[in-house]
Protein backbone atom coordinates (compact mmCIF):
# COMPACT_ATOMS: atom_id res chain seq x y z
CA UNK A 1 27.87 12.11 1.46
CA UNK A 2 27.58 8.81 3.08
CA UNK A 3 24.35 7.75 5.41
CA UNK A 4 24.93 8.56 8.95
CA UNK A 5 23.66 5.59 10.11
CA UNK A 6 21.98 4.71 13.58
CA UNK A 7 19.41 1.95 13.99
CA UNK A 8 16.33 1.44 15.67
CA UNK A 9 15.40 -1.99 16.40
CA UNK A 10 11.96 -3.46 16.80
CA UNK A 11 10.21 -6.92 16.78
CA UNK A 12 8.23 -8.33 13.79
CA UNK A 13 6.87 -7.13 10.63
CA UNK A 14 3.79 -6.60 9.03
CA UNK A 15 1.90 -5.66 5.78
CA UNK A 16 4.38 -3.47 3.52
CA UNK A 17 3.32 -2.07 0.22
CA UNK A 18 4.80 0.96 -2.04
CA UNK A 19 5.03 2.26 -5.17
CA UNK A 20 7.37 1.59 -7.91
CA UNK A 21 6.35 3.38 -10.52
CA UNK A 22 6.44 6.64 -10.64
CA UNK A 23 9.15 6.22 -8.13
CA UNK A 24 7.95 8.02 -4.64
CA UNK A 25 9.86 9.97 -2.31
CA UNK A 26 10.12 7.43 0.02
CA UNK A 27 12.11 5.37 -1.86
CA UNK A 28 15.00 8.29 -0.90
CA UNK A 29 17.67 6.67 0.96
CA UNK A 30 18.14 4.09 -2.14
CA UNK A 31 21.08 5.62 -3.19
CA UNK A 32 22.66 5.29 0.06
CA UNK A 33 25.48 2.36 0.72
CA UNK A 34 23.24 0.44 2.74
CA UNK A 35 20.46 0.47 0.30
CA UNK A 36 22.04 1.36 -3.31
CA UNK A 37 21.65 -1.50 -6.10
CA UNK A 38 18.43 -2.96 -3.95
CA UNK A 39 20.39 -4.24 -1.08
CA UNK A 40 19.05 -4.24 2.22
CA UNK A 41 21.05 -4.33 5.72
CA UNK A 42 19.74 -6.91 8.69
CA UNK A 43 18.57 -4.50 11.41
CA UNK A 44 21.92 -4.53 13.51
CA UNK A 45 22.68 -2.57 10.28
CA UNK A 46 25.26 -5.38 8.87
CA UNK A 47 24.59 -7.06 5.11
CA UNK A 48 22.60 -10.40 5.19
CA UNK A 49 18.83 -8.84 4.90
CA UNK A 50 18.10 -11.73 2.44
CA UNK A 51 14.30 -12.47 0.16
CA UNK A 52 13.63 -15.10 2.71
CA UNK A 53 13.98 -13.20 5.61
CA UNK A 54 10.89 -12.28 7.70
CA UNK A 55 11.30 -8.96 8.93
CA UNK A 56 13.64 -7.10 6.59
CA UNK A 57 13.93 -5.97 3.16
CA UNK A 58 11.96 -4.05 0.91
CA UNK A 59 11.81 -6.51 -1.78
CA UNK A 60 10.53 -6.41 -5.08
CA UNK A 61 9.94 -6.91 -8.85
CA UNK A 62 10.57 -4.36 -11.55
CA UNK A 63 10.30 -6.95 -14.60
CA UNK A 64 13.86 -7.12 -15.96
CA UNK A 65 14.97 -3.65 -14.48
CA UNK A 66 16.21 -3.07 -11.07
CA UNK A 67 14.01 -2.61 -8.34
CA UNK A 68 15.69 -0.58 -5.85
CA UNK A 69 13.05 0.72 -3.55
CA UNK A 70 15.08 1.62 -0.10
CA UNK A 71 12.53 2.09 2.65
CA UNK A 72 10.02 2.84 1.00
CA UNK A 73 8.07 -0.23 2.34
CA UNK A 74 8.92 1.21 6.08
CA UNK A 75 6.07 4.22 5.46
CA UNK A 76 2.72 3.54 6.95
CA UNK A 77 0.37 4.03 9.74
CA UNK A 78 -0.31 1.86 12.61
CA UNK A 79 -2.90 1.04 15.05
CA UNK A 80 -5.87 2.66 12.98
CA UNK A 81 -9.29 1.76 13.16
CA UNK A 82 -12.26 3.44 11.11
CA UNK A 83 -13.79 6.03 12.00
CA UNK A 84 -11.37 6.70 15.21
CA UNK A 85 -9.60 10.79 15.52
CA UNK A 86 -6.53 9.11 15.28
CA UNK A 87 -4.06 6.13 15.33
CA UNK A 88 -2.77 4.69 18.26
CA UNK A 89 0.64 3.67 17.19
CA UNK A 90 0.93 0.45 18.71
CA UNK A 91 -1.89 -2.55 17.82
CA UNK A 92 -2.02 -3.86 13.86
CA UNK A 93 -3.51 -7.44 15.28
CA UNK A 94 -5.96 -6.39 17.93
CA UNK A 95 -9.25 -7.09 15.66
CA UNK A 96 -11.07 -4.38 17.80
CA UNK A 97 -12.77 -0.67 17.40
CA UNK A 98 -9.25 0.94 18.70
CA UNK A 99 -10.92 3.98 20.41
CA UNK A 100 -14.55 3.38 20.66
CA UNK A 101 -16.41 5.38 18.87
CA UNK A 102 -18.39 2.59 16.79
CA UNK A 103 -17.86 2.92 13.51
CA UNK A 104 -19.66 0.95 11.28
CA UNK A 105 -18.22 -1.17 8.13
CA UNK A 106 -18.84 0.01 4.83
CA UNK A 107 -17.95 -2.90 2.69
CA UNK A 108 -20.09 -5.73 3.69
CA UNK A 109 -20.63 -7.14 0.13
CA UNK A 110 -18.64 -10.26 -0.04
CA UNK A 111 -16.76 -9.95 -3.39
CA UNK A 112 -14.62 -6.92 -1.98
CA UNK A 113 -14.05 -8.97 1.52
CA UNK A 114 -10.47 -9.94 1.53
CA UNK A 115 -10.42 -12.07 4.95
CA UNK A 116 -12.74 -14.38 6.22
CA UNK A 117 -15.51 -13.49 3.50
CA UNK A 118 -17.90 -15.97 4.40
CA UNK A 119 -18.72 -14.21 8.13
CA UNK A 120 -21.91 -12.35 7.90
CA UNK A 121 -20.86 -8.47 7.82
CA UNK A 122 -20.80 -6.33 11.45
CA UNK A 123 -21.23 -9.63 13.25
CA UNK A 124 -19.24 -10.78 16.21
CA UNK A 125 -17.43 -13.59 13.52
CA UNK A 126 -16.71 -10.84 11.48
CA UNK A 127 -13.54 -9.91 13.45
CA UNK A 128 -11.99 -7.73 10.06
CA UNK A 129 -14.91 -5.19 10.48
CA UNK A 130 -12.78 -2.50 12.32
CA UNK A 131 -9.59 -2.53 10.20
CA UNK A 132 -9.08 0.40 7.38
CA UNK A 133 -10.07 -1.32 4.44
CA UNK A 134 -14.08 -2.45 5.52
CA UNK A 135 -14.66 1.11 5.21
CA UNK A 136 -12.00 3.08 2.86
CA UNK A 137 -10.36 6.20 3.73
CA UNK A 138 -12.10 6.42 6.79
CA UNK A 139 -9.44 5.61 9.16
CA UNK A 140 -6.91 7.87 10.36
CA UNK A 141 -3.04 8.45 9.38
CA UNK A 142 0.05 9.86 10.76
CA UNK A 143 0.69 11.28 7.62
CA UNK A 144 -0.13 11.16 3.84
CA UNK A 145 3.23 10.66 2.76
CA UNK A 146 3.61 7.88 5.46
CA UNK A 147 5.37 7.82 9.10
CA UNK A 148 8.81 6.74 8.87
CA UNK A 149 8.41 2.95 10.93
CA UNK A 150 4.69 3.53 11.22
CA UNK A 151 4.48 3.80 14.71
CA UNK A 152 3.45 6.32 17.91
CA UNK A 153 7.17 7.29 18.47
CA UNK A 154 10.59 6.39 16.80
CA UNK A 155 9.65 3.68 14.44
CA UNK A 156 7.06 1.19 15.94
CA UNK A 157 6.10 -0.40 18.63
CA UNK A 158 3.57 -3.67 19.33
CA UNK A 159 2.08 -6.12 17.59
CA UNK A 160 2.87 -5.37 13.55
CA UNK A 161 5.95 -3.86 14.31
CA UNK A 162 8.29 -2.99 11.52
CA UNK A 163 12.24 -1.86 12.00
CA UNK A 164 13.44 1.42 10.02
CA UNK A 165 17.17 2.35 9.40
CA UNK A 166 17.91 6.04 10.42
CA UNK A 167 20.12 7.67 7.36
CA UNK A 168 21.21 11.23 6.32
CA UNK A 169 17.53 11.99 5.05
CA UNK A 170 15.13 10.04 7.33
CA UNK A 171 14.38 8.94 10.67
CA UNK A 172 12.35 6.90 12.15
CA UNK A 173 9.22 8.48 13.61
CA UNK A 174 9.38 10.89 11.28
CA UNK A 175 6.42 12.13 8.56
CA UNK A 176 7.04 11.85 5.08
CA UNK A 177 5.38 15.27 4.03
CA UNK A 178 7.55 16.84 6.21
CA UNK A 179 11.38 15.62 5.63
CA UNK A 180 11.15 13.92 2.56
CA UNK A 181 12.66 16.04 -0.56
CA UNK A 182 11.45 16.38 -3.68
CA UNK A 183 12.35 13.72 -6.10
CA UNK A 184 11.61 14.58 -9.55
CA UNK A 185 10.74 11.57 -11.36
CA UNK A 186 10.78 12.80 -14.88
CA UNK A 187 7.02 11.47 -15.34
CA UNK A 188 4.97 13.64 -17.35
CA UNK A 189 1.26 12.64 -17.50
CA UNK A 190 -1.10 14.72 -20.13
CA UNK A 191 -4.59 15.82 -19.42
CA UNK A 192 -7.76 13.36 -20.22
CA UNK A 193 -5.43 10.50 -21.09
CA UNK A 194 -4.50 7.22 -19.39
CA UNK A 195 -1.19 6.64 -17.24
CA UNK A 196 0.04 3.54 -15.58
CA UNK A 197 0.90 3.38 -12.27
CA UNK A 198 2.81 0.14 -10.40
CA UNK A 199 3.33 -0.92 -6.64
CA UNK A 200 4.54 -4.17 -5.27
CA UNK A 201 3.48 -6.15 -1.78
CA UNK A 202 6.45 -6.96 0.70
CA UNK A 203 4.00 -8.73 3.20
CA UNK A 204 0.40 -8.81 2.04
CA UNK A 205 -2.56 -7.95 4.17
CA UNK A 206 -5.47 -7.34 1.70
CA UNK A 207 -7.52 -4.75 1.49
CA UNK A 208 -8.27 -2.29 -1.19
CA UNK A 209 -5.89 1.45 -2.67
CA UNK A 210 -6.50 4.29 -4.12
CA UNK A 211 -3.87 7.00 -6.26
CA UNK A 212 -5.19 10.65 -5.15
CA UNK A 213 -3.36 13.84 -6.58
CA UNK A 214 -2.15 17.49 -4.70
CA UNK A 215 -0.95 20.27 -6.50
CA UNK A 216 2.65 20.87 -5.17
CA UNK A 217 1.40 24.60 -4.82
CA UNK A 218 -0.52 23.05 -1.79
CA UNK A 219 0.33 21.02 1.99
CA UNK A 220 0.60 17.60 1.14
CA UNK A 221 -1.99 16.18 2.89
CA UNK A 222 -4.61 13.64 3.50
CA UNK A 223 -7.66 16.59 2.83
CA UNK A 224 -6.03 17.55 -0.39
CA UNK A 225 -5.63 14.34 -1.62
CA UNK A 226 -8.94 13.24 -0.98
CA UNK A 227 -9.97 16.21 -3.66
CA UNK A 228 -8.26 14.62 -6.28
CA UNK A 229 -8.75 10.58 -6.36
CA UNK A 230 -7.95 9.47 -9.84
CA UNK A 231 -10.14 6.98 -11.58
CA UNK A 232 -9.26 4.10 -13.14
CA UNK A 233 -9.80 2.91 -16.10
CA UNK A 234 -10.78 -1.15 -15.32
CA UNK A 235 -7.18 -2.63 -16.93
CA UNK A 236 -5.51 -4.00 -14.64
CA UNK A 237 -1.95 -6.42 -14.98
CA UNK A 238 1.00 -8.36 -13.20
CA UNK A 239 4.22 -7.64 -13.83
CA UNK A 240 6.49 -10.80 -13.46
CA UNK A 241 10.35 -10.39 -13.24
CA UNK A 242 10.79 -12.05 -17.05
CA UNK A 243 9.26 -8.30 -17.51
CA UNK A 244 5.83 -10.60 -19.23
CA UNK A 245 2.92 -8.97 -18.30
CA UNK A 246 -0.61 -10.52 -17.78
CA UNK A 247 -4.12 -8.99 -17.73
CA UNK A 248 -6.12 -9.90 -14.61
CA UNK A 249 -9.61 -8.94 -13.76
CA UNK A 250 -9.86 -6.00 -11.52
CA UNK A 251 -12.83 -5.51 -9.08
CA UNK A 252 -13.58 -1.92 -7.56
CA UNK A 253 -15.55 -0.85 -4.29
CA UNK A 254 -18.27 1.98 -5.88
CA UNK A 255 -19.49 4.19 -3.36
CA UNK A 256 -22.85 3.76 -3.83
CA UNK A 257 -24.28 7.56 -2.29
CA UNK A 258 -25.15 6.71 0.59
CA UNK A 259 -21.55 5.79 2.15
CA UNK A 260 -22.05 1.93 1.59
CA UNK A 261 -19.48 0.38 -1.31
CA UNK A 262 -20.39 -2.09 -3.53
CA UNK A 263 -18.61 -4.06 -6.52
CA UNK A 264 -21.46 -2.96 -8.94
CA UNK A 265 -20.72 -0.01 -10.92
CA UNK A 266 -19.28 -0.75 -14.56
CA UNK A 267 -16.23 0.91 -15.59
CA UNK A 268 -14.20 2.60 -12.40
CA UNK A 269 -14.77 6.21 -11.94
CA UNK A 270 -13.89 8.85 -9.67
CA UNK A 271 -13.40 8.14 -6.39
CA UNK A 272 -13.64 4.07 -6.85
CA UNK A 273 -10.86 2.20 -5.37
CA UNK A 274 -9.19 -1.04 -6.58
CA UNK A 275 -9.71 -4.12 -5.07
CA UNK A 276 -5.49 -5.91 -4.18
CA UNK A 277 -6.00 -8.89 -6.07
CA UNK A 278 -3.59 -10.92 -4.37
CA UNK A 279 -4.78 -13.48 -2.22
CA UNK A 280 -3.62 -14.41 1.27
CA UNK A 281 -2.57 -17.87 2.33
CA UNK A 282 -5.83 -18.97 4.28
CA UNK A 283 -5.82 -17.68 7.72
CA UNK A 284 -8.79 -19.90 9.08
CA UNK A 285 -11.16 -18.09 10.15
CA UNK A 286 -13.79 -19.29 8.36
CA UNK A 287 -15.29 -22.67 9.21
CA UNK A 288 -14.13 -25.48 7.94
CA UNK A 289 -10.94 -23.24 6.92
CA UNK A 290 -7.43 -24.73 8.25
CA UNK A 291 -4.57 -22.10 8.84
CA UNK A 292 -2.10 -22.26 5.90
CA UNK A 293 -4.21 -24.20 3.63
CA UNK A 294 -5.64 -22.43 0.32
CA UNK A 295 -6.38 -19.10 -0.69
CA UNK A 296 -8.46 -16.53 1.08
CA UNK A 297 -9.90 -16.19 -2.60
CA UNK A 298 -9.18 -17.75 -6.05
CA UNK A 299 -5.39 -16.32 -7.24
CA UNK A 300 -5.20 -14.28 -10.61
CA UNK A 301 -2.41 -16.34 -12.48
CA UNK A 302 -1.57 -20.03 -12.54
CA UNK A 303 -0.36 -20.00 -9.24
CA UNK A 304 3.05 -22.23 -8.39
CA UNK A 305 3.62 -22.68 -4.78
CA UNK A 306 6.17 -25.06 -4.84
CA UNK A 307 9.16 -21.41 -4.32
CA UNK A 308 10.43 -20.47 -1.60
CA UNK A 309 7.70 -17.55 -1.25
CA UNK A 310 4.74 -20.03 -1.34
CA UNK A 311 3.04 -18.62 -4.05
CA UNK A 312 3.91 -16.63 -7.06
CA UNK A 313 0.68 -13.96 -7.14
CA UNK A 314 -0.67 -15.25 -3.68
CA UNK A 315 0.25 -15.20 -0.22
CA UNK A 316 2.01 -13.47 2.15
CA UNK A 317 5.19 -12.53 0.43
CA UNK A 318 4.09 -11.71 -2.87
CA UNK A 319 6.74 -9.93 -3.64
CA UNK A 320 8.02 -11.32 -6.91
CA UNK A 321 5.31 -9.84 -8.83
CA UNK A 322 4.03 -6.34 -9.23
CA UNK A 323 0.97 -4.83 -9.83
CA UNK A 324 0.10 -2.35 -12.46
CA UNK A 325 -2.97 0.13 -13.10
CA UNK A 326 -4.30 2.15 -15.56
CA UNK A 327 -5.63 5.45 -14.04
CA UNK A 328 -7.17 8.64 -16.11
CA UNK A 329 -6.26 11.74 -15.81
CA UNK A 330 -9.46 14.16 -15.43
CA UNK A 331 -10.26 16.60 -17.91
CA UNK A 332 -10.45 19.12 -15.61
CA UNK A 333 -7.13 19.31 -13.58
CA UNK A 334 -5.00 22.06 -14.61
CA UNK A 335 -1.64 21.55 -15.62
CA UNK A 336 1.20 21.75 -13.39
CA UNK A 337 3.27 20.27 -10.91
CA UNK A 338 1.87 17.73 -8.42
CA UNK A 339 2.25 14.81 -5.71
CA UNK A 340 0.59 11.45 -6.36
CA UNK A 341 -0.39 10.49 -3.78
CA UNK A 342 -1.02 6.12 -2.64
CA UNK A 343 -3.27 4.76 0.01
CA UNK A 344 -3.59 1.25 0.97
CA UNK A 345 -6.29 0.13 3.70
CA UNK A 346 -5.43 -2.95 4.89
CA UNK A 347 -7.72 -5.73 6.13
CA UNK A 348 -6.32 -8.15 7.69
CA UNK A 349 -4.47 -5.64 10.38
CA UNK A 350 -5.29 -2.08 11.53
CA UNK A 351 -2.73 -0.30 9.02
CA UNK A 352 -2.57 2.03 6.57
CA UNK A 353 0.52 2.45 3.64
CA UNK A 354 1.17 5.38 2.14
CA UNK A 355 3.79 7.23 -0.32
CA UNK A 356 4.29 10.25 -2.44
CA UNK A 357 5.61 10.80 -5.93
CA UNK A 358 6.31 13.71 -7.69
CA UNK A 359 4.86 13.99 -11.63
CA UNK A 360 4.00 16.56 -13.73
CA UNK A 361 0.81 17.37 -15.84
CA UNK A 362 0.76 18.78 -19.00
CA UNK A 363 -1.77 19.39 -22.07
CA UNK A 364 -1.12 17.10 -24.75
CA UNK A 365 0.75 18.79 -27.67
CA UNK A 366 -0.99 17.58 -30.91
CA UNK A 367 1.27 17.65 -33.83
C-alpha cells in the first residue's frame, strides 16, 4: 500500500542520531516510495532532499551496504533540561534550567565535557550545565521509543526544530512505543557474550548514549529500560563507507555512587555510558576560541576537512561515518524476546534521541 502522505512543515534542524544496526522500529516508513532505497523527499514532500542539505535527510553510512534509515533520525525529545518533570517541546538552544527546579550537573570532570570544556563546571560560563548529557538519564522524554518530530504537538516547534513526513505508519507528534510495529530484525544475541551495536550522527550535538534492554513481555518504557543498561565492553570503532573499520579509544562516564560521573573506572560496566567521540566544529565559547575554527576536542581518525561535510569523523554533519560498539550481554537476563532500547543526551542543545529495536536472546548452543 502506498504512504498516504501529508506534510508538516517546520523551520530548522537540529542534532539527529539513530541506530543502524540492529535496525530500530523507527526506521519503518523506509520501505515507503518516498523513503525506499535511502532517498529522502524536501519537506514540500517533492525529491531533491540532497547530503548537503541543512534540514532534511536522514543520511548515513552503512560501509558498502545500503543505509536506508527513513525517519528514523526524526525521533527525539525536545526542550529537556535535567532534572525537570518534563519537556517543554519547544527550546533546544535556550542554555537555561527549562522549568526551575535547579538541578545540578553531574559530569563536571573535563574529559567527558563535550562543549566548551575549559569553563569551570556549574559556573555562570558554563552555559552546557542544564542540557541532558551534564547529567545522564536525568532529563525527561516524550517517549522511549522517541516522539515522532520531537516536539510539544505535531512535529516541533522553536528553536531546534526538525520537519517529519506523515506516512501510512507514523505521524508527527506521535510516540514511538505506541504506533510503531514490531520489526523483527532477525538479530539473535546469546547470553554472557559480546554483540555489536552501530548508530550514525545526522547533525552532531555531543553528549554521551547508552543501549538499555525491555523484555517485550513488558511497556516499553523509559523505567524498564533503565533496569536493563547493557555494559560495554571498552572496543569501540568507525565504520567508513569503503566498509574499513578503525579502532578508536572510547571514554565512559562511571557513576561513581554518589550520583557524580567520572571517566575513571577501567573496563565499562553496567550502567556506564559511552562518551560520542565525534567532535564538533568549535563553537567559541571558550576564550580565545573563534566560531568555526578547530575541534571542540582532538578527532579520532586522520581527519580531512577539505569535503563537502567539513570533516570526515568531526563536525556537525558527521554523517559519512558510523559508529560501532561492543556491548555484553549479562549473565543473568533470561532468554527471550526483547526491545533495545538507545538514548542519546545531548550537550550542546536540550534534546534527547531515542529508538527501539527488536532482538532476541538466546542461550548459546555449544556443539
Amino acid at each position: 500500500m502506498l504512504a498516504t502522505v501529508a506534510l508538516i512543515i517546520l523551520v530548522g534542524a537540529d542534532a539527529h542520531g539513530f541506530v543502524i544496526v540492529p535496525p530500530p522500529r523507527n526506521a519503518v516508513d523506509n520501505n515507503t516510495p518516498l523513503f525506499a532505497g535511502g532517498k529522502f523527499p524536501l519537506a514540500n514532500g517533492k525529491p531533491g532532499c540532497a547530503e548537503s542539505s541543512s534540514v532534511c535527510g536522514c543520511w548515513c553510512s552503512n560501509g558498502t551496504s545500503p543505509c536506508e534509515p527513513g525517519q528514523s533520525c526524526f525521533f527525539f525529545s525536545q526542550g529537556c533540561s535535567i532534572g525537570c518533570p518534563s519537556c517543554d517541546g519547544k527550546n533546544a538552544r535556550l542554555q537555561k534550567d527549562l522549568c526551575g527546579n535547579g538541578a545540578k550537573p553531574t559530569i563536571c570532570d573535563r574529559r567527558l565535557r563535550t562543549y566548551n570544556i575549559p569553563a569551570e563546571c556549574d559556573t555562570k560560563v558554563d552555559k552546557y550545565k542544564h542540557n541532558p548529557w551534564r547529567a545522564p538519564g536525568t532529563a525527561p522524554i516524550f517517549d522511549a521509543c522517541g516522539k515522532a518530530g520531537g516536539g510539544e504537538r505535531e512535529g516541533c516547534v522553536g528553536s531546534g526544530a526538525a520537519f517529519f513526513t506523515d506516512t501510512e505508519y507514523v505521524k508527527g507528534g506521535d510516540l514511538g512505543s505506541q504506533v510503531l510495529p514490531e520489526m523483527p530484525s532477525g538479530t539473535v544475541w546469546y547470553i554472557g557474550q559480546e554483540a555489536e551495536t552501530m548508530w550514525g550522527i545526522r547533525a552532531n550535538h555531543g553528549g554521551g548514549y547508552q543501549y538499555r534492554l525491555c523484555p517485550k513481555s513488558h511497556s516499553v518504557t523509559e523505567e524498564c529500560f533503565k533496569k536493563m543498561p547493557l555494559p560495554f565492553t571498552g572496543k569501540q570503532s568507525i565504520l567508513y563507507r569503503n566498509g574499513t573499520r578503525q579502532r578508536i579509544n572510547s571514554k565512559y562516564a562511571y557513576a561513581n555512587g554518589t550520583g557524580v560521573f567520572t571517566a575513571d573506572g577501567g573496563v565499562p560496566g553496567m550502567g556506564a555510558w559511552a562518551l560520542n567521540p565525534i567532535p564538533d566544529t568549535n563553537q567559541g565559547d571558550a576564550p580565545g576560541t573563534k566560531p568555526g575554527v578547530g575541534l571542540e576536542f582532538p578527532a579520532p581518525c586522520d581527519d580531512d576537512a577539505s569535503g563537502p561535510t567539513k570533516g570526515v569523523c568531526s563536525g556537525e554533519r558527521p554523517f559519512h561515518i558510523s559508529i560501532i560498539d561492543e556491548v555484553k550481554v549479562p549473565e543473568g537476563v533470561a532468554p527471550g524476546e526483547y526491545v533495545l532500547g538507545f538514548r542519546w543526551d545531548c550537550e550542546e542543545t536540550a534534546q534527547v534521541w531515542s529508538s527501539c529495536s527488536d532482538i532476541t536472546i538466546a542461550e548459546e548452543i555449544i556443539v
